[in-house]
C-alpha atoms as a PDB file:
ATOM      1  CA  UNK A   1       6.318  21.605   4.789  1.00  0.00           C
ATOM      2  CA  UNK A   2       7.318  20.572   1.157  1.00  0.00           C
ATOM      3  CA  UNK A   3      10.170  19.015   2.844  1.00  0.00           C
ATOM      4  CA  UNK A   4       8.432  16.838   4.581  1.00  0.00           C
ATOM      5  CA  UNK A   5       6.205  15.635   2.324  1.00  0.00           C
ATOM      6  CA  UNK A   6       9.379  14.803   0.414  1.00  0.00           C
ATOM      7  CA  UNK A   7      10.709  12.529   3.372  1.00  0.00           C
ATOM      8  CA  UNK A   8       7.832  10.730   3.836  1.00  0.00           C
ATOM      9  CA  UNK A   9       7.429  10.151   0.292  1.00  0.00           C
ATOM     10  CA  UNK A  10      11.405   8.766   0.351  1.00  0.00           C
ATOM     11  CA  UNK A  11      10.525   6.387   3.262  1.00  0.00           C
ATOM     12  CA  UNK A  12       7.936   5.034   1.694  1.00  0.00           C
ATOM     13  CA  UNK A  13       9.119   4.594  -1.111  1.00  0.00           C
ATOM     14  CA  UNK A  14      11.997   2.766   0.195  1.00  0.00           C
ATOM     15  CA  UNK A  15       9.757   0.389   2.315  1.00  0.00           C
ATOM     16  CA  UNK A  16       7.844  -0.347  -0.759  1.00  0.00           C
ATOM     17  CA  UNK A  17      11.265  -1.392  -2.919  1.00  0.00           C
ATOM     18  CA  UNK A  18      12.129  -3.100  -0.004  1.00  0.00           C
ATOM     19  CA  UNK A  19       9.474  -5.428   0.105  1.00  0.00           C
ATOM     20  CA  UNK A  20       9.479  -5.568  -4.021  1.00  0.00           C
ATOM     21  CA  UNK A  21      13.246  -6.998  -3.657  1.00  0.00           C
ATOM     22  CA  UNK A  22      12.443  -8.763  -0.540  1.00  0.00           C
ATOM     23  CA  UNK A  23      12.242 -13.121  -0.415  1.00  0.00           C
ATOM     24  CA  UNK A  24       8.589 -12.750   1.237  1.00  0.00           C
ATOM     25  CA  UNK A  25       5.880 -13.658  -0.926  1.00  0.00           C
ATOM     26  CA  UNK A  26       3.302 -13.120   1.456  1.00  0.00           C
ATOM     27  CA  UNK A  27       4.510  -9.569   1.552  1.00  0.00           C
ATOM     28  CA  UNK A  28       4.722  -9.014  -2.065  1.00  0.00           C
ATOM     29  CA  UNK A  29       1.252 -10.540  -3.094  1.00  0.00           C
ATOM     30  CA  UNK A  30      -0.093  -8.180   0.232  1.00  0.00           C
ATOM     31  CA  UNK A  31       1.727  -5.503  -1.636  1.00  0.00           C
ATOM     32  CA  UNK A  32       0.321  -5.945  -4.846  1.00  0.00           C
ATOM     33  CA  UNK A  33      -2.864  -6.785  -4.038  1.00  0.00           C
ATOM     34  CA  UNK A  34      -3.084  -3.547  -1.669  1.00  0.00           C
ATOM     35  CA  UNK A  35      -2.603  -1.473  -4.890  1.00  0.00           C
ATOM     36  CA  UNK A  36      -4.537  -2.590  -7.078  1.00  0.00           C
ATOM     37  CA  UNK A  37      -7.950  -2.734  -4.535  1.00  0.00           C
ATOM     38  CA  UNK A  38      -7.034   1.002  -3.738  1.00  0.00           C
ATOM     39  CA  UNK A  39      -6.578   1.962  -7.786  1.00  0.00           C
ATOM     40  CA  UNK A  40      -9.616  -0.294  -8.388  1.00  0.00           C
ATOM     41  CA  UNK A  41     -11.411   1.468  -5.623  1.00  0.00           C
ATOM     42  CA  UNK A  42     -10.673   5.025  -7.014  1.00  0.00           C
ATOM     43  CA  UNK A  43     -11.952   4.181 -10.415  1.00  0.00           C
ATOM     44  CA  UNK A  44     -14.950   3.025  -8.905  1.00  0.00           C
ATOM     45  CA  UNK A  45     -15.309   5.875  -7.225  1.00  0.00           C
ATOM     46  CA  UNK A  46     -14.818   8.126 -10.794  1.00  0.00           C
ATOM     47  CA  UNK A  47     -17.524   5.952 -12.196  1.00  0.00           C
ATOM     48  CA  UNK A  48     -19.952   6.601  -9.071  1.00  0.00           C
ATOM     49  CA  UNK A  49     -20.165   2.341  -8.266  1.00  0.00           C
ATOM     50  CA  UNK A  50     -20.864   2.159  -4.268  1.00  0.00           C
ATOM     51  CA  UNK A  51     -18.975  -0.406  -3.062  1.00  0.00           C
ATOM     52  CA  UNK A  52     -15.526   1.405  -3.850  1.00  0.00           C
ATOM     53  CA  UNK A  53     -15.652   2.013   0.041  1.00  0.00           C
ATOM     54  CA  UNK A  54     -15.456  -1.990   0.836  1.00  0.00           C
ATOM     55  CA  UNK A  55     -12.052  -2.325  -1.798  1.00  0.00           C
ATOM     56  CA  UNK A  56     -10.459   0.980  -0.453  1.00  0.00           C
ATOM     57  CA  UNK A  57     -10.498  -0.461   3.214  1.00  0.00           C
ATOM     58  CA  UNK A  58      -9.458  -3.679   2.353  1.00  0.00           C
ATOM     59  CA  UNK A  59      -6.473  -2.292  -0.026  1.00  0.00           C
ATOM     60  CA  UNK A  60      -5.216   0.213   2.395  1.00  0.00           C
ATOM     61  CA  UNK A  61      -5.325  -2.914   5.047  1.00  0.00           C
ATOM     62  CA  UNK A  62      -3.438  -4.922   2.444  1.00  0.00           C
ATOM     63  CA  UNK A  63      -0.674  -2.707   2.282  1.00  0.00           C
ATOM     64  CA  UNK A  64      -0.536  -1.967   5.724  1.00  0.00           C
ATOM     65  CA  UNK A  65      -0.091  -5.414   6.275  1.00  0.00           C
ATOM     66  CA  UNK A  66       2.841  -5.721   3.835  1.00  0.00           C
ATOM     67  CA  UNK A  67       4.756  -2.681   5.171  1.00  0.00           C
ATOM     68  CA  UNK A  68       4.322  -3.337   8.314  1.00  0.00           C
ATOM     69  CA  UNK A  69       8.081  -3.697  10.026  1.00  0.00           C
ATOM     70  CA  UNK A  70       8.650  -6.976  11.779  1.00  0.00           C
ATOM     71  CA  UNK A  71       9.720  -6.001  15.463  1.00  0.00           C
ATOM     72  CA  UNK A  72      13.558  -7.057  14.845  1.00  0.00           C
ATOM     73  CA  UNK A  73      13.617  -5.218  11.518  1.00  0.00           C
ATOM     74  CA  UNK A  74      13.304  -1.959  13.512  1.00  0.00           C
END
């Protein structure tokens, strides 16, 4: 099990320095702007504000969009 965790960690970690070093802007701002709704979202949620919800959905779509593998990167 622990091993994995630690494999799926590595690959997404990779994707994540991979769009970091990337030329895609797009990708990057998705990136960036995925993490900081979702880190937003979980103070929120320490702080007991409702609509950390809204920002968690729209981070984790975020970086979904900006990992996402292009069908020829595959």
């Amino acid at each position: 099990m622990a091993k994995e965790i630690q494999k799926s960690y590595e690959e997404i970690r990779d994707q994540v320095l991979g769009v970091l070093q990337g030329k895609d802007p797009l990708k990057k701002g998705l990136l960036v702007g995925g993490l900081v709704l979702t880190t937003l979202s979980l103070v929120m949620l320490l702080v007991r504000a409702v609509p950390w919800v809204v920002l968690f959905i729209l981070g984790v779509f975020f970086l979904s969009l900006a990992l996402r593998k292009k069908p020829s990167e595959s």
